[in-house]
C-alpha atoms as a PDB file:
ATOM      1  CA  UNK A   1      34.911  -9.458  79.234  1.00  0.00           C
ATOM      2  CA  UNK A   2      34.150  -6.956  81.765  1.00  0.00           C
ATOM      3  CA  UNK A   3      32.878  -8.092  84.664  1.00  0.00           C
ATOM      4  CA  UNK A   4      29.169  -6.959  86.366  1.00  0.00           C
ATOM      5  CA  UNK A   5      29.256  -4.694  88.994  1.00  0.00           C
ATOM      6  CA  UNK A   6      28.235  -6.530  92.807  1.00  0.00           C
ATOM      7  CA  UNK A   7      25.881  -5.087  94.700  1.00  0.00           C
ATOM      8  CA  UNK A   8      26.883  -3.970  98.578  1.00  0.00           C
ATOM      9  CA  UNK A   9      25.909  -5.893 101.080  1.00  0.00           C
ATOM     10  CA  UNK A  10      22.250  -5.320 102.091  1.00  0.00           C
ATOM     11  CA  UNK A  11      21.316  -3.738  98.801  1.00  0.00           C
ATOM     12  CA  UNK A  12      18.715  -6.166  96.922  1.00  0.00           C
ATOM     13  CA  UNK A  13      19.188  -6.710  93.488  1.00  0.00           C
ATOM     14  CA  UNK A  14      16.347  -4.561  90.880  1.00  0.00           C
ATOM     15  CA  UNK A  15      17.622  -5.005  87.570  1.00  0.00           C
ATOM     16  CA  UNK A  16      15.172  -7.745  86.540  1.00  0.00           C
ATOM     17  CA  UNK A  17      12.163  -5.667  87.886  1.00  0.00           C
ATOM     18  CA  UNK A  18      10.403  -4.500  84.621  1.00  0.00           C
ATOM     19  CA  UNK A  19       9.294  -0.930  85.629  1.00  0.00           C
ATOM     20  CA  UNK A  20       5.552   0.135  84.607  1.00  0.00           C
ATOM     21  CA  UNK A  21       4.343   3.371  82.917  1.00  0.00           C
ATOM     22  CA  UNK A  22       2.665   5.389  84.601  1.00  0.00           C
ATOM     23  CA  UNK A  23      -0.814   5.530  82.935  1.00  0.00           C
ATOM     24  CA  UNK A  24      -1.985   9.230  82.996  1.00  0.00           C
ATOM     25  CA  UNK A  25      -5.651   8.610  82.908  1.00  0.00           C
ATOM     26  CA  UNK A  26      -6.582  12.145  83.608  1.00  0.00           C
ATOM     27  CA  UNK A  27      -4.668  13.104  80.440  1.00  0.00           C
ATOM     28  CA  UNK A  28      -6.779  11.019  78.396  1.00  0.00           C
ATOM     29  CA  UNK A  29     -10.077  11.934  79.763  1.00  0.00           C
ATOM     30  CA  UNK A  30      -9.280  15.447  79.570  1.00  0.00           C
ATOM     31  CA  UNK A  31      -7.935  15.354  76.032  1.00  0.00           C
ATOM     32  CA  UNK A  32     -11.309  13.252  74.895  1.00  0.00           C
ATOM     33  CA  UNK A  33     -13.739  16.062  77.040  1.00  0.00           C
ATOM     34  CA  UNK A  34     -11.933  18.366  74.586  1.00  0.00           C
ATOM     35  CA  UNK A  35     -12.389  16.536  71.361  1.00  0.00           C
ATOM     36  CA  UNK A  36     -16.000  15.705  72.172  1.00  0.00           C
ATOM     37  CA  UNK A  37     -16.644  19.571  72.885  1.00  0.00           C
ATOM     38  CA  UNK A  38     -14.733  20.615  69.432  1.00  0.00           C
ATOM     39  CA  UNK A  39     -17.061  18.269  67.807  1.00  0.00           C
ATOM     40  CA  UNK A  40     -19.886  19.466  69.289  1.00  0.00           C
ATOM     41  CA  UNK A  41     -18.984  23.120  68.493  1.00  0.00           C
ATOM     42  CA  UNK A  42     -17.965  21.746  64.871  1.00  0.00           C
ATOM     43  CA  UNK A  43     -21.201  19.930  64.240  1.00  0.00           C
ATOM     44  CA  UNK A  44     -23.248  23.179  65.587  1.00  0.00           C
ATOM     45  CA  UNK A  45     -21.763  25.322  62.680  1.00  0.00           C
ATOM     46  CA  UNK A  46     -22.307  22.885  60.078  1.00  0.00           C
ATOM     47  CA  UNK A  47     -25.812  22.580  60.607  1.00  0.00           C
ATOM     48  CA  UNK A  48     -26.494  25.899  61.735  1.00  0.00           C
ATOM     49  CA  UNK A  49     -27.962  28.396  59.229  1.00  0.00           C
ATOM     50  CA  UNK A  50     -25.214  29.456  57.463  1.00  0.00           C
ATOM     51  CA  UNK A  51     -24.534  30.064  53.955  1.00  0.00           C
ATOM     52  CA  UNK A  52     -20.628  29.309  53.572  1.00  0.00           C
ATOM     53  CA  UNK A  53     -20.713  30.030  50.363  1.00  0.00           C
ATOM     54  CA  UNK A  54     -21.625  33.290  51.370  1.00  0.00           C
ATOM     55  CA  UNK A  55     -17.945  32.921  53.105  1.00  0.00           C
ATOM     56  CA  UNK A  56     -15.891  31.926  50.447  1.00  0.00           C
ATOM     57  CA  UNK A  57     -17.338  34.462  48.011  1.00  0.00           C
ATOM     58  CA  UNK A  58     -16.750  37.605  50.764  1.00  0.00           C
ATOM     59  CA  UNK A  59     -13.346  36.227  52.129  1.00  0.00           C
ATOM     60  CA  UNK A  60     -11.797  37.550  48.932  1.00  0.00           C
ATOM     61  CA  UNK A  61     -14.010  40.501  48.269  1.00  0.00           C
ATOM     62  CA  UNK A  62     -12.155  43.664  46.908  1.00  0.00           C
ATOM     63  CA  UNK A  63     -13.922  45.545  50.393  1.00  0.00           C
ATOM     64  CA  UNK A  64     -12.763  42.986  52.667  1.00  0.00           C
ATOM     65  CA  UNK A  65      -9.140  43.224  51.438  1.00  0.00           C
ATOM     66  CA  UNK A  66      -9.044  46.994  51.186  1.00  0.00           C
ATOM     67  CA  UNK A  67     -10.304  46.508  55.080  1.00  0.00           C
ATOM     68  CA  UNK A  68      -7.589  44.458  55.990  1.00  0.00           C
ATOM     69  CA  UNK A  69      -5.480  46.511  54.538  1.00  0.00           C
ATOM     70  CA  UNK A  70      -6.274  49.537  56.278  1.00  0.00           C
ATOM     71  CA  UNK A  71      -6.460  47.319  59.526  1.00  0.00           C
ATOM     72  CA  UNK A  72      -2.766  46.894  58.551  1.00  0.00           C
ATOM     73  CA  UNK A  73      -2.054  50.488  58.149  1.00  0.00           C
ATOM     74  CA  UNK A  74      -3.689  51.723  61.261  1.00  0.00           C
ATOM     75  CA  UNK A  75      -1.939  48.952  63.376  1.00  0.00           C
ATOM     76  CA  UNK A  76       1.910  50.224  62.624  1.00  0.00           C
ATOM     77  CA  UNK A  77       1.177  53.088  62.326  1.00  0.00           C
ATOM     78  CA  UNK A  78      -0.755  53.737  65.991  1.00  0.00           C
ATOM     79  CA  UNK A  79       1.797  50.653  67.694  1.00  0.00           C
ATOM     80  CA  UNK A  80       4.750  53.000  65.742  1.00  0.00           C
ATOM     81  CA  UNK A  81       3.602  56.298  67.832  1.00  0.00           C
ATOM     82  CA  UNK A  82       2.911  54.388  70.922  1.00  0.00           C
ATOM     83  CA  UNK A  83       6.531  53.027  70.826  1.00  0.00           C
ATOM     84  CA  UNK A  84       7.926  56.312  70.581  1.00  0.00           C
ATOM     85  CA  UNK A  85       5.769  58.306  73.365  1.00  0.00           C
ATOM     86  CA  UNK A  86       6.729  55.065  75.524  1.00  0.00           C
ATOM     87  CA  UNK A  87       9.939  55.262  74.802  1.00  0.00           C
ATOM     88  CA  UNK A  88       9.766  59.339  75.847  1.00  0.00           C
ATOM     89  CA  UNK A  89       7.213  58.680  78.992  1.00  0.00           C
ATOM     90  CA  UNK A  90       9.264  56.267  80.055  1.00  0.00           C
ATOM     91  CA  UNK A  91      12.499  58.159  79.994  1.00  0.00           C
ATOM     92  CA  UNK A  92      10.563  60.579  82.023  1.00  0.00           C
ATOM     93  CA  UNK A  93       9.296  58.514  85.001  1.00  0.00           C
ATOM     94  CA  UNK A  94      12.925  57.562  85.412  1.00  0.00           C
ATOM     95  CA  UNK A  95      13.994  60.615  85.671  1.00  0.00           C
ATOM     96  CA  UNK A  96      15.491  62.917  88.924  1.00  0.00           C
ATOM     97  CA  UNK A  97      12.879  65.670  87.880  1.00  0.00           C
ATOM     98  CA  UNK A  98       9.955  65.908  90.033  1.00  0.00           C
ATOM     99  CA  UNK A  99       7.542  67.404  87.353  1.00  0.00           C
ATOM    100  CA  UNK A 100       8.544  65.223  84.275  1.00  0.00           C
ATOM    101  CA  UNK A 101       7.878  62.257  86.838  1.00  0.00           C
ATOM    102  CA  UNK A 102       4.946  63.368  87.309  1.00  0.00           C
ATOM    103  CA  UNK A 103       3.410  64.254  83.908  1.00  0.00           C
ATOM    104  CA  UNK A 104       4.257  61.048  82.794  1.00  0.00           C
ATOM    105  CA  UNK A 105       2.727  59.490  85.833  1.00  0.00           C
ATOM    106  CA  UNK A 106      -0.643  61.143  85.109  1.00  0.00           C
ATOM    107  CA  UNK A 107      -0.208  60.351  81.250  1.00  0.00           C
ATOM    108  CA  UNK A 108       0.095  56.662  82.337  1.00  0.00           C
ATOM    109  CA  UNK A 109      -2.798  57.293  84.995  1.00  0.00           C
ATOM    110  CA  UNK A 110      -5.243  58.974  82.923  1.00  0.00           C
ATOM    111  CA  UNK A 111      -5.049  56.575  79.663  1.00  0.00           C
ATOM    112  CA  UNK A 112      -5.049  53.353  81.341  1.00  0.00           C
ATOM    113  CA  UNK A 113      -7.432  54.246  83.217  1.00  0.00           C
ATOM    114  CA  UNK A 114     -10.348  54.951  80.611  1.00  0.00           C
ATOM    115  CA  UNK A 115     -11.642  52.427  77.873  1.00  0.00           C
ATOM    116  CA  UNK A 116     -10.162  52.464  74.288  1.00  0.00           C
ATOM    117  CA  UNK A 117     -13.603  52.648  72.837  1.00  0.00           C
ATOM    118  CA  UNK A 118     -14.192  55.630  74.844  1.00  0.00           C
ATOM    119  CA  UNK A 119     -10.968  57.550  74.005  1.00  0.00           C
ATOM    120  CA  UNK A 120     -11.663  57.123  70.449  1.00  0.00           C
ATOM    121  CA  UNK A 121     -14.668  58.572  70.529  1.00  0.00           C
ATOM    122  CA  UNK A 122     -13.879  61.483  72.555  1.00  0.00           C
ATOM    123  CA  UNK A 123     -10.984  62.289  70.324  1.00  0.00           C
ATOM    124  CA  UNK A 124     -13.951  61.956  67.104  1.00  0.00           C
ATOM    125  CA  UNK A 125     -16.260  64.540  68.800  1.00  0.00           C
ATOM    126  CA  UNK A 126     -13.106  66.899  69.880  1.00  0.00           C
ATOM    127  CA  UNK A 127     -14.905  69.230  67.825  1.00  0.00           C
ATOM    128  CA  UNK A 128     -17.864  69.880  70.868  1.00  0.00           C
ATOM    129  CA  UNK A 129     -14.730  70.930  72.923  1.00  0.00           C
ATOM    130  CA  UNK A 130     -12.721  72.796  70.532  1.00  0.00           C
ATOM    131  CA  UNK A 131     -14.439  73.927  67.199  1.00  0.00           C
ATOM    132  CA  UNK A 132     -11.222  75.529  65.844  1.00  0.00           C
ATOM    133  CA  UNK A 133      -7.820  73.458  65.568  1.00  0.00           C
ATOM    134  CA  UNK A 134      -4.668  75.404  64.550  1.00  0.00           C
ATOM    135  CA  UNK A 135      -1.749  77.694  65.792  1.00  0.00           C
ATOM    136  CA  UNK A 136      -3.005  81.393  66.705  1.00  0.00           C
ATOM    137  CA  UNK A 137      -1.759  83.340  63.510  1.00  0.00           C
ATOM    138  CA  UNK A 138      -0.703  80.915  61.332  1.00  0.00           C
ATOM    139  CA  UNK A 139      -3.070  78.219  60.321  1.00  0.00           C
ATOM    140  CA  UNK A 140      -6.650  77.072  62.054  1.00  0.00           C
ATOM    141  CA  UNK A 141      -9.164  74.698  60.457  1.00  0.00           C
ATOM    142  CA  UNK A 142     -12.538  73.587  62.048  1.00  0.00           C
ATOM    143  CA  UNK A 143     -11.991  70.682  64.033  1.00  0.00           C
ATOM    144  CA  UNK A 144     -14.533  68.476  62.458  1.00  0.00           C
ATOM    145  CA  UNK A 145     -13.105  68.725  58.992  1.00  0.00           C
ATOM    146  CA  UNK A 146      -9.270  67.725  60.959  1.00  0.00           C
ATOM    147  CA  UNK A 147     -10.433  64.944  63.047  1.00  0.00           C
ATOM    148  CA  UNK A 148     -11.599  62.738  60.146  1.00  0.00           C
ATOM    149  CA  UNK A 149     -11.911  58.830  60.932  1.00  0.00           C
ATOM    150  CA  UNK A 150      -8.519  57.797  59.845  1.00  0.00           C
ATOM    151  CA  UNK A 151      -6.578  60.452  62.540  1.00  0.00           C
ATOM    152  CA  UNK A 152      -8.892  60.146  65.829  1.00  0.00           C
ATOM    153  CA  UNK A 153      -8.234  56.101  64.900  1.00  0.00           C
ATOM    154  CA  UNK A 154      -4.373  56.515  64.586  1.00  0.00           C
ATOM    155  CA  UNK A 155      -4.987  59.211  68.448  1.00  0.00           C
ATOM    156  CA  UNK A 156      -6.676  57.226  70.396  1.00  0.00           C
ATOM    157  CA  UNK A 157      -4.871  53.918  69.357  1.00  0.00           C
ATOM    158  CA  UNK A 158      -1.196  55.332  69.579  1.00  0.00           C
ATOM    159  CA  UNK A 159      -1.603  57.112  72.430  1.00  0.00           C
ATOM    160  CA  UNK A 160      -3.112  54.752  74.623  1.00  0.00           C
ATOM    161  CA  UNK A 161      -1.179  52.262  73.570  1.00  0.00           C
ATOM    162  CA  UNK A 162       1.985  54.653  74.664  1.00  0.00           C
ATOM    163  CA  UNK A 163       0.895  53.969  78.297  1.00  0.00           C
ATOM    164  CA  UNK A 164       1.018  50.264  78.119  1.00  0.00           C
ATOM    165  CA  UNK A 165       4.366  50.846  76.379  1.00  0.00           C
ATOM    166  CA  UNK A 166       5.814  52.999  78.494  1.00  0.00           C
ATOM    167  CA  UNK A 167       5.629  50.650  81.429  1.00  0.00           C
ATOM    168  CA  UNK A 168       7.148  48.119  79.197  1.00  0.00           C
ATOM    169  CA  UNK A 169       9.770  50.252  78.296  1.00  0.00           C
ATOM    170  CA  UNK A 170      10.675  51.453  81.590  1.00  0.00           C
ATOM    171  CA  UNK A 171      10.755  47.792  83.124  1.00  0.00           C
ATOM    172  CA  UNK A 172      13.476  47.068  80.289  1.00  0.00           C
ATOM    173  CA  UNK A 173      15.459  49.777  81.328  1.00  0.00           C
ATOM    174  CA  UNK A 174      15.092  48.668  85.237  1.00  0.00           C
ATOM    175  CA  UNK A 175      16.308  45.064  83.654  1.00  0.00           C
ATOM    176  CA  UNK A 176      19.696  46.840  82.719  1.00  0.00           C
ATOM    177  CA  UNK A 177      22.361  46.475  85.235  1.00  0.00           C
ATOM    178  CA  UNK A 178      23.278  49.581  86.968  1.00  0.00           C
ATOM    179  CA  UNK A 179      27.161  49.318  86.139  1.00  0.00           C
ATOM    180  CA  UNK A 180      26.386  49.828  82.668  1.00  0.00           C
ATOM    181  CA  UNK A 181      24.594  53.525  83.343  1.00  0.00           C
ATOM    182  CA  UNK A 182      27.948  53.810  85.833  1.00  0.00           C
ATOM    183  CA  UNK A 183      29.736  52.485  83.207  1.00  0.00           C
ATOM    184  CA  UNK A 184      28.921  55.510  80.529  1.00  0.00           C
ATOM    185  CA  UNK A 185      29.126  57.940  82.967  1.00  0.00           C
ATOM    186  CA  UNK A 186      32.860  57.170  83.331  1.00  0.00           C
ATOM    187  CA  UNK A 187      33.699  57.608  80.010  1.00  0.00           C
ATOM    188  CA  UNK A 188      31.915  60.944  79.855  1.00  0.00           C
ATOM    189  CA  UNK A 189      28.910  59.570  78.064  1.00  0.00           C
ATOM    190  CA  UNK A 190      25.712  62.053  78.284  1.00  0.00           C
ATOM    191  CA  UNK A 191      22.760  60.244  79.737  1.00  0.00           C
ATOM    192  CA  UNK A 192      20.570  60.301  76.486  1.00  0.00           C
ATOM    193  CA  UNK A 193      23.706  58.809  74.507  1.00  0.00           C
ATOM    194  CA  UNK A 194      23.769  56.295  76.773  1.00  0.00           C
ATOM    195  CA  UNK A 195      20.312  55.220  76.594  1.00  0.00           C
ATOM    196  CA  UNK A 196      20.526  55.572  72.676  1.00  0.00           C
ATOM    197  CA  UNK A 197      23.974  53.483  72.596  1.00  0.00           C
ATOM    198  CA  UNK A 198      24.309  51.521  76.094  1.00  0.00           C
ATOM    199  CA  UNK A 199      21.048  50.648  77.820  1.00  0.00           C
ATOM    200  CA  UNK A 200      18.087  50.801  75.290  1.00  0.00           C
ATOM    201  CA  UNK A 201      19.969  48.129  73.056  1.00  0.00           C
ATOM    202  CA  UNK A 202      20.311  45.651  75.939  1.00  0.00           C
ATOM    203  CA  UNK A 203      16.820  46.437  77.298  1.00  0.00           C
ATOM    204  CA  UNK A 204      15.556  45.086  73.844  1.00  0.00           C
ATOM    205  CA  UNK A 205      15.492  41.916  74.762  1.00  0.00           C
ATOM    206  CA  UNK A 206      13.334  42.012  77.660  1.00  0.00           C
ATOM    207  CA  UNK A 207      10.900  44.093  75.631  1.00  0.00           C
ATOM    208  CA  UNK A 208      10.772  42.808  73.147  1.00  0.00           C
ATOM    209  CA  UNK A 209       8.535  39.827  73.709  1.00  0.00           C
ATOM    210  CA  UNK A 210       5.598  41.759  75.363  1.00  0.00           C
ATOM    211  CA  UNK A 211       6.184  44.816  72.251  1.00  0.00           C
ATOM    212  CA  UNK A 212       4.868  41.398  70.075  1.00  0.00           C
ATOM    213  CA  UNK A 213       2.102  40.818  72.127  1.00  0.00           C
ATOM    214  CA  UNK A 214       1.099  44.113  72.286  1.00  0.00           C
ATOM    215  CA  UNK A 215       1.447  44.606  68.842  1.00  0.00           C
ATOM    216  CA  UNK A 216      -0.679  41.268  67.849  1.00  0.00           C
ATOM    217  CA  UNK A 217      -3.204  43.041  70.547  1.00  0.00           C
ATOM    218  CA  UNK A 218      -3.115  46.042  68.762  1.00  0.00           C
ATOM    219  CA  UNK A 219      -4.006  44.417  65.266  1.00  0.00           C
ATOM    220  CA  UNK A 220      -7.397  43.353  67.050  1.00  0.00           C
ATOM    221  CA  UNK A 221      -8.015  46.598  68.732  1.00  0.00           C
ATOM    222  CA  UNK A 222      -8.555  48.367  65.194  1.00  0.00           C
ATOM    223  CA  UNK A 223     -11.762  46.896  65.191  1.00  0.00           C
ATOM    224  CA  UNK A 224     -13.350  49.317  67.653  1.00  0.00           C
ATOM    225  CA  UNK A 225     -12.171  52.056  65.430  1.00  0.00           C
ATOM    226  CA  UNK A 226     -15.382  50.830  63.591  1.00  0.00           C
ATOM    227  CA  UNK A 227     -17.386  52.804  65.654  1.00  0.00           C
ATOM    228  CA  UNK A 228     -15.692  56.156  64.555  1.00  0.00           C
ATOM    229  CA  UNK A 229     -16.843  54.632  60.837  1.00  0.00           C
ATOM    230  CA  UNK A 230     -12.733  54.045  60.030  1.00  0.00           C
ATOM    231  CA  UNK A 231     -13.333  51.597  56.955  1.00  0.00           C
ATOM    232  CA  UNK A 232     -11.355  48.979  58.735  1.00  0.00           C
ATOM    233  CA  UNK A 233     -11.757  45.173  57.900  1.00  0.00           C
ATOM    234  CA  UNK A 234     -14.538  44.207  60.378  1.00  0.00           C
ATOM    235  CA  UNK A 235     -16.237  48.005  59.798  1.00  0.00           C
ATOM    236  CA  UNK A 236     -16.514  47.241  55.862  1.00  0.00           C
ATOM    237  CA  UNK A 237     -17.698  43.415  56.833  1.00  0.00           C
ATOM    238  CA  UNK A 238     -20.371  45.453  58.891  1.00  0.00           C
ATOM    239  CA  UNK A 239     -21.887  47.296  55.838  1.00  0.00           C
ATOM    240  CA  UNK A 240     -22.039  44.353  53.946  1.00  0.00           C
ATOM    241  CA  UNK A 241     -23.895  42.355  56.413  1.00  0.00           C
ATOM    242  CA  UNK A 242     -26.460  45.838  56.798  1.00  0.00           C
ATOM    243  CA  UNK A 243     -27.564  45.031  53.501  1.00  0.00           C
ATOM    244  CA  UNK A 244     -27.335  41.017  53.029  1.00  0.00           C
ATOM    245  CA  UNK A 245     -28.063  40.532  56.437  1.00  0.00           C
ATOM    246  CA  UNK A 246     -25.766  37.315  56.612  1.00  0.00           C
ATOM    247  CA  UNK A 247     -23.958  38.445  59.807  1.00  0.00           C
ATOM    248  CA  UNK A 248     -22.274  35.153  60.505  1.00  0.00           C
ATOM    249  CA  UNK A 249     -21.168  34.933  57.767  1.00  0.00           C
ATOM    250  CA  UNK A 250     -19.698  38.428  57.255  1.00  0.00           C
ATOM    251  CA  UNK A 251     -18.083  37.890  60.980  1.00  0.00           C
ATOM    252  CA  UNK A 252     -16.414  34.611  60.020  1.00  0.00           C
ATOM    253  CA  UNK A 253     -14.808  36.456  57.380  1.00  0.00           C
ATOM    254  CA  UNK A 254     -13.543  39.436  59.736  1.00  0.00           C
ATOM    255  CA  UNK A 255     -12.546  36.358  62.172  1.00  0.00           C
ATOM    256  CA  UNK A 256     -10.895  34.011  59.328  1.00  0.00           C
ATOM    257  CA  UNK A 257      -8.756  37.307  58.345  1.00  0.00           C
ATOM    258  CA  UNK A 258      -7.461  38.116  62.160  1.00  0.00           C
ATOM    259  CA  UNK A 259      -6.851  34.997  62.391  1.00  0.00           C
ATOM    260  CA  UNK A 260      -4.538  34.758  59.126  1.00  0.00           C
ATOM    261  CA  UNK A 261      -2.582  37.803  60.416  1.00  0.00           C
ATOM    262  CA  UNK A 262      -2.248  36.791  63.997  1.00  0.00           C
ATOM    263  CA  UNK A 263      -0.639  33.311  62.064  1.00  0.00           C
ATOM    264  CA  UNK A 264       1.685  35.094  60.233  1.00  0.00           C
ATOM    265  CA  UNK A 265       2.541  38.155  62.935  1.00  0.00           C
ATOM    266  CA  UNK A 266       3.287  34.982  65.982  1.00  0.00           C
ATOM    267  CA  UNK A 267       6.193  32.925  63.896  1.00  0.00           C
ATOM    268  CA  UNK A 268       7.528  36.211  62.868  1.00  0.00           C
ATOM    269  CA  UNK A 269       7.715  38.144  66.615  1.00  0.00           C
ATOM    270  CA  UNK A 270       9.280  34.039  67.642  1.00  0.00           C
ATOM    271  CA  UNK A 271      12.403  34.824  65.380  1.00  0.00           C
ATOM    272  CA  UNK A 272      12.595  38.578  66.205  1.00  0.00           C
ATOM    273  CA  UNK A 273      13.182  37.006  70.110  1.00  0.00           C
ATOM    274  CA  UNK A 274      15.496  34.670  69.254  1.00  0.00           C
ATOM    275  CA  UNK A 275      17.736  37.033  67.762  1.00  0.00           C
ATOM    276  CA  UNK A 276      17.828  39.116  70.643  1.00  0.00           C
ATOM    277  CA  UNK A 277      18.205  36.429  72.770  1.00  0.00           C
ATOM    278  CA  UNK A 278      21.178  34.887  70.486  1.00  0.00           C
ATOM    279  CA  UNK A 279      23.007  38.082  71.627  1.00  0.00           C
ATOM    280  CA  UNK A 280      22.149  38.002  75.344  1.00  0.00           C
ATOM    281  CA  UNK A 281      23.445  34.192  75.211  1.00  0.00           C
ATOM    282  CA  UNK A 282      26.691  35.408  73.773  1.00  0.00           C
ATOM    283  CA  UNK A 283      27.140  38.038  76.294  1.00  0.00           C
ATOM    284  CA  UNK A 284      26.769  35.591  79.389  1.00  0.00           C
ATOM    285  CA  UNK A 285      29.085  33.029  77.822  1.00  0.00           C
END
């Protein structure tokens, strides 16, 4: 039998002391503040004045899901073009040349700098600027028949959202360590082959993670293409609630919908990190 082991001299003996847990009290208040508010907020919207079966019959309406789909639609499709002007604006403010530095500095400047809801707009009513749209001697059309809903939408999203994305961009290609652009260069790599091969792939997985937020912020931004009448989900839940007036109603439906895709969009952007991050784990090992 193995012996205990002795304490040095001067060392008093705490094995029998029963240790106590610590009891968090703040914790508890805090997390019963919260519950007490939820059921407050709960309680409010069961006895307020609404219909819900108002709810359940519009959460499925064939409008409503031809909204969300076109909420759908317009969100890859703008986050798709911002991606690839960030991607190109980005390239540019890293680069030696003075004037493509600048240009995209402006671009970044000029469309972060002005509200979304006022871009789209402007790019609806291009036609008080410029009546005529087209290339001299080959094709022109008015501009109000070219900048319908659906393209001043898929304009003003994607290129705004290009700014945001070309900073994100550009800090993933700042993450990459500066051997690996030394690197290509010594084996006669050109420098857009090296972005394409060498330093885009390992800046992935720094963007990557702020790409899914933007993206998820991007789904919710459709909405103010309502005011350019694009027959997105909460635009189409407007109309209906013009002419039923059950507005809360209507707007829990918009909400329960953004709230399904947001659910679905979160796990999904989780898995897309991890597998970047697998390989970033593999490299350090």
């Amino acid at each position: 039998m193995r012996a205990a082991p002795t304490l040095a001299e001067g060392f008093p003996d705490i094995s029998e002391i029963t240790v106590a847990r610590q009891a968090h009290w703040g914790r508890w208040l805090a997390a019963a503040a919260i519950l007490v508010v939820l059921a407050a907020i709960g309680r409010a919207f069961v006895n307020g004045q609404i219909e819900w079966t108002y709810v359940s019959r519009f959460l499925t309406a064939k409008v409503i899901l031809e909204g969300i789909t076109n909420t759908m639609v317009m969100a890859v499709l703008a986050m798709a073009l911002g991606i690839v002007l960030g991607v190109v604006v980005a390239i540019m403010r890293l680069s030696s040349n003075p004037v493509l530095t600048s240009v995209a500095a402006g671009y970044t400047w000029l469309f972060r700098g002005t509200p979304l809801i006022l871009q789209l707009l402007l790019w609806f009513n291009l036609a008080l600027v410029f009546p005529t749209i087209g290339i001299p001697g080959l094709w022109s059309a008015r501009a109000v028949d070219v900048m319908t809903p659906f393209l001043s939408a898929l304009l003003g999203l994607g290129i705004n959202q290009g700014a945001y994305t070309s900073e994100v961009m550009r800090a993933g290609m700042l993450s990459v360590d500066v051997g690996q652009y030394e690197a290509a260069q010594a084996i006669g790599m050109g420098r857009l082959r090296a972005l394409r091969r060498i330093i885009l792939p390992q800046a992935m997985r720094v963007v990557i993670p702020p790409l899914g937020n933007e993206f998820i912020g991007m789904v919710k931004a459709t909405s103010l293409a309502s005011v350019i009448q694009y027959p997105e989900v909460l635009h189409n839940a407007e109309n209906i609630y013009y002419a039923n007036s059950r507005v809360i109603e209507l707007l829990i439906v918009a909400g329960s919908w953004y709230l399904l895709v947001v659910s679905i969009l979160t796990p999904l952007q989780m898995l897309l990190e991890r597998r970047f991050a697998r390989g970033a784990l593999q490299i350090t090992r």
